[in-house]
N, C-alpha and C. Protein backbone atom coordinates (compact mmCIF):
# COMPACT_ATOMS: atom_id res chain seq x y z
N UNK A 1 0.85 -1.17 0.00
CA UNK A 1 0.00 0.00 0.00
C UNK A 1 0.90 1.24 0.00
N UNK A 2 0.54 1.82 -1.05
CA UNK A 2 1.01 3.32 -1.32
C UNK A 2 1.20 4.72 0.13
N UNK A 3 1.90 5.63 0.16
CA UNK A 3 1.58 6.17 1.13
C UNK A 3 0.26 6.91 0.08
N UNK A 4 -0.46 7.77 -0.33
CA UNK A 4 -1.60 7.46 -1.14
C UNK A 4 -2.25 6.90 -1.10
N UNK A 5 -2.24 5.80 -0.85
CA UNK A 5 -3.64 4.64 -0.47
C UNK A 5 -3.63 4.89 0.54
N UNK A 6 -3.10 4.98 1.73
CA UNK A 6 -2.92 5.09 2.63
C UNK A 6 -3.73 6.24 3.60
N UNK A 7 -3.65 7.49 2.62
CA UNK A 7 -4.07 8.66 3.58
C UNK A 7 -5.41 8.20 2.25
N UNK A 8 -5.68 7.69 1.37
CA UNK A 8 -7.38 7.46 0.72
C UNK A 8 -7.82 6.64 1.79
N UNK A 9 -7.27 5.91 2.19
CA UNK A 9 -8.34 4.93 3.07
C UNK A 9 -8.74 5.63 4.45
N UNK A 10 -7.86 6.67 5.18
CA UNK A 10 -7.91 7.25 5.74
C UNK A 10 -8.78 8.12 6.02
N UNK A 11 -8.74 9.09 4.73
CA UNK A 11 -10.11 9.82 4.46
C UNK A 11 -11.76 9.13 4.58
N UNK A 12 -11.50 8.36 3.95
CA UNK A 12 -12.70 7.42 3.75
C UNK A 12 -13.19 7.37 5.10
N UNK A 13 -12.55 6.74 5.93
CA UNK A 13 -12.57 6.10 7.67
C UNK A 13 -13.20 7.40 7.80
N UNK A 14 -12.49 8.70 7.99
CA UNK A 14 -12.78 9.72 8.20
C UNK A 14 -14.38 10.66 7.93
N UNK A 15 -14.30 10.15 6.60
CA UNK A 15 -15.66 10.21 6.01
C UNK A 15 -16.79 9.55 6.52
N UNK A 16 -17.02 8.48 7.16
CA UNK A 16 -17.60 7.21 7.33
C UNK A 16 -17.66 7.73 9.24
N UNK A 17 -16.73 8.44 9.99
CA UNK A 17 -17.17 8.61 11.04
C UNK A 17 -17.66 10.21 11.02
N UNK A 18 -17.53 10.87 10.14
CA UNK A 18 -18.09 11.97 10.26
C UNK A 18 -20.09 12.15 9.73
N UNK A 19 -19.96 10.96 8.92
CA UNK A 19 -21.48 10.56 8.53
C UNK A 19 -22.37 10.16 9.96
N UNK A 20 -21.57 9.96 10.59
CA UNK A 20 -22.00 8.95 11.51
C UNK A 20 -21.95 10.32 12.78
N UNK A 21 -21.43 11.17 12.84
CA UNK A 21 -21.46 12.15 13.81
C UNK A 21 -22.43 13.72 13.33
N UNK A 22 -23.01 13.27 12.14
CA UNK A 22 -23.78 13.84 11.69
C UNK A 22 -24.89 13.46 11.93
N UNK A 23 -25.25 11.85 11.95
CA UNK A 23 -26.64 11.50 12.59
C UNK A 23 -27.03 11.63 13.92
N UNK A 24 -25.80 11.26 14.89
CA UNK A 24 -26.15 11.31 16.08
C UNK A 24 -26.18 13.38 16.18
N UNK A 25 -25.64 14.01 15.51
CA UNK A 25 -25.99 15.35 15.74
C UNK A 25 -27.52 15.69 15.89
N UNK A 26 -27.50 14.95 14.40
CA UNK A 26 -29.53 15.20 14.39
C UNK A 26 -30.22 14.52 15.14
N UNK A 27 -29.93 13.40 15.22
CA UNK A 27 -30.72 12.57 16.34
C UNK A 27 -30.56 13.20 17.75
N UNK A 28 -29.72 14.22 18.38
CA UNK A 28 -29.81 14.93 19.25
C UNK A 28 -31.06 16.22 19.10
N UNK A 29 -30.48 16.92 17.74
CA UNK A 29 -31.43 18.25 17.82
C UNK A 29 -32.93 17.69 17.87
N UNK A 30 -33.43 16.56 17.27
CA UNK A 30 -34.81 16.15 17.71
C UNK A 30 -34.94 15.66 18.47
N UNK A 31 -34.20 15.62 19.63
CA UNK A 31 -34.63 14.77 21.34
C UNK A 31 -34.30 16.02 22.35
N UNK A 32 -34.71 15.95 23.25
CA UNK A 32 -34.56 16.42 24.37
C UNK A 32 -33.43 16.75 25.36
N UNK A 33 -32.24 16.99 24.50
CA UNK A 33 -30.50 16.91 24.86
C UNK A 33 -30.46 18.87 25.35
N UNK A 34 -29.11 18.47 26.26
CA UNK A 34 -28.92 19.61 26.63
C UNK A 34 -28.54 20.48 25.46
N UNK A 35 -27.74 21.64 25.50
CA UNK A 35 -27.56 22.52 24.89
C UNK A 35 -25.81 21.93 24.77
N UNK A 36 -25.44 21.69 25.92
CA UNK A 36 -23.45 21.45 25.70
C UNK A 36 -23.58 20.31 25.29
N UNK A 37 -24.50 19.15 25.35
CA UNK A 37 -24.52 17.80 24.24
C UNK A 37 -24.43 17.91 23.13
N UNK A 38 -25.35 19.67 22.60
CA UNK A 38 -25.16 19.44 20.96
C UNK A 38 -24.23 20.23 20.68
N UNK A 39 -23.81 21.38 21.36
CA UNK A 39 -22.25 21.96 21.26
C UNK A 39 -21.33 20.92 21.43
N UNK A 40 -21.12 19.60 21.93
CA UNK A 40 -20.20 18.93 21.83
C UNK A 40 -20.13 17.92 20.79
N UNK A 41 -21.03 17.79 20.67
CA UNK A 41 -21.24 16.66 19.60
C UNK A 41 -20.94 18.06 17.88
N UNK A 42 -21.74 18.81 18.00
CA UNK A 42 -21.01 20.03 17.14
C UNK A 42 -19.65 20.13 16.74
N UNK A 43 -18.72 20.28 18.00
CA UNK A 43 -17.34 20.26 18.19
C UNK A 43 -16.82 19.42 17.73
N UNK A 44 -17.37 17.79 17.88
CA UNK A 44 -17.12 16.51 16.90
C UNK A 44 -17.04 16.55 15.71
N UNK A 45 -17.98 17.16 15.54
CA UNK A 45 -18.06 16.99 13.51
C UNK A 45 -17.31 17.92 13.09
N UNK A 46 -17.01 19.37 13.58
CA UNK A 46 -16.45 19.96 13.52
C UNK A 46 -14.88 19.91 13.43
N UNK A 47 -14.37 18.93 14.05
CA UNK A 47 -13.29 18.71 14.11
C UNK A 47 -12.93 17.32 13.17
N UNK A 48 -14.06 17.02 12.99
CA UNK A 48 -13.80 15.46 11.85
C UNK A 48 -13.80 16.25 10.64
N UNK A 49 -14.50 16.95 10.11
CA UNK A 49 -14.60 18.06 8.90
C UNK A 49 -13.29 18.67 9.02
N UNK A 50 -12.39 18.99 9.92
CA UNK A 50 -11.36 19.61 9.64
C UNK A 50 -10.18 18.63 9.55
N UNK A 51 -10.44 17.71 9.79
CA UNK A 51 -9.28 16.69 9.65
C UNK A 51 -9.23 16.04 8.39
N UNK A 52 -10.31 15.96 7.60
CA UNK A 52 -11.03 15.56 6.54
C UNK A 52 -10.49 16.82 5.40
N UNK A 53 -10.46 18.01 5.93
CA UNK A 53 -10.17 19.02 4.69
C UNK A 53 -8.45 19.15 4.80
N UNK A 54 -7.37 18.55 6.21
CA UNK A 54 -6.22 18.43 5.99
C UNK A 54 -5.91 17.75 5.36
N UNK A 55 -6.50 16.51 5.54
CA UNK A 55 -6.09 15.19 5.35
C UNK A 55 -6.16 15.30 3.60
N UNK A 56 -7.05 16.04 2.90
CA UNK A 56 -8.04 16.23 1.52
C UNK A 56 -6.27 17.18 1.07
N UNK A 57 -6.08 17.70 1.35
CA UNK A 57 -4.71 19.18 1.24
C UNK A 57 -3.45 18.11 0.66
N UNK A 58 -3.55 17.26 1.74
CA UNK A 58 -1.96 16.28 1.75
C UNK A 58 -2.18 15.45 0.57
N UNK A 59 -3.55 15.00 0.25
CA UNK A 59 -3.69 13.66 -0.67
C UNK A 59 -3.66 15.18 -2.15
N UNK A 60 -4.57 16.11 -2.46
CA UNK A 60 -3.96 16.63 -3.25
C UNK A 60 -2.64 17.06 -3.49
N UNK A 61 -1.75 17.98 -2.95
CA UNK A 61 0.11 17.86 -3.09
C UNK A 61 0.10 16.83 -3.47
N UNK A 62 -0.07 14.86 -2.65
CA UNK A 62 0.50 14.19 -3.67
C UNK A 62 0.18 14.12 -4.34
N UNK A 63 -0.89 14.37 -5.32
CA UNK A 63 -1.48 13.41 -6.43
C UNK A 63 -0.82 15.17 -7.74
N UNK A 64 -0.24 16.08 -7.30
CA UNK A 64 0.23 16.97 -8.51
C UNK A 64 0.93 17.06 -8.84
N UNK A 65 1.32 16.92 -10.00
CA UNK A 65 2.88 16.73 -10.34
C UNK A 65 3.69 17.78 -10.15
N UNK A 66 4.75 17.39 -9.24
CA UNK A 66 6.16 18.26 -8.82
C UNK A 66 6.67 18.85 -10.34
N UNK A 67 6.74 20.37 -10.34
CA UNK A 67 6.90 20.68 -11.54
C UNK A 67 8.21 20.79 -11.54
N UNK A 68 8.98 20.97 -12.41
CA UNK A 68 10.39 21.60 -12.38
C UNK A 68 10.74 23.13 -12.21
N UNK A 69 11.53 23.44 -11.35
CA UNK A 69 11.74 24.89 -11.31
C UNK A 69 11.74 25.87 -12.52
N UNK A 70 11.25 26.82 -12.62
CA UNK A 70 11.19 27.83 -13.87
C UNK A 70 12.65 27.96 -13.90
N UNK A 71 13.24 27.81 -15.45
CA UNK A 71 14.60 28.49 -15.62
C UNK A 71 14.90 29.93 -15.58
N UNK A 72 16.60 30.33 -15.34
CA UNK A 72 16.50 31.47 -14.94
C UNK A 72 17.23 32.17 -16.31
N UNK A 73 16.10 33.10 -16.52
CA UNK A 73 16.55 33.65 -17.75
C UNK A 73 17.06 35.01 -17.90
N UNK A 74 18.17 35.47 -16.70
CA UNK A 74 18.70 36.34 -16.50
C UNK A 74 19.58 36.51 -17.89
């Protein structure tokens, strides 16, 4: 496995628990939960979404091709 496959499968995982911290979000706002349950559970997704848009940063750099330096045409 590629380092590339590696941070894809990653994402995915990532993806797959942030789906999942999205339901229990909603399944909070329609029950009877405190207010810091859904600020925390908020904070969850919140922070899976941001690990998800690093993680998204690193897998693009690799996947672009390293260009060659512009020559210097002094």
């Amino acid at each position: 496995m590629t380092s590339l496959d590696s941070k894809l499968f990653a994402w995915q995982r990532l993806q797959v628990q942030c789906d999942a911290a999205r339901v229990r979000l909603r399944q909070a706002m329609g029950s009877p939960t405190d207010d810091l349950g859904i600020a925390t559970l908020h904070a969850d997704l919140q922070r899976l979404q941001d690990e998800m848009a690093a993680l998204l940063a690193e897998i693009d750099a690799m996947r672009r091709p390293r260009s060659a330096p512009e020559p210097d045409h002094r």
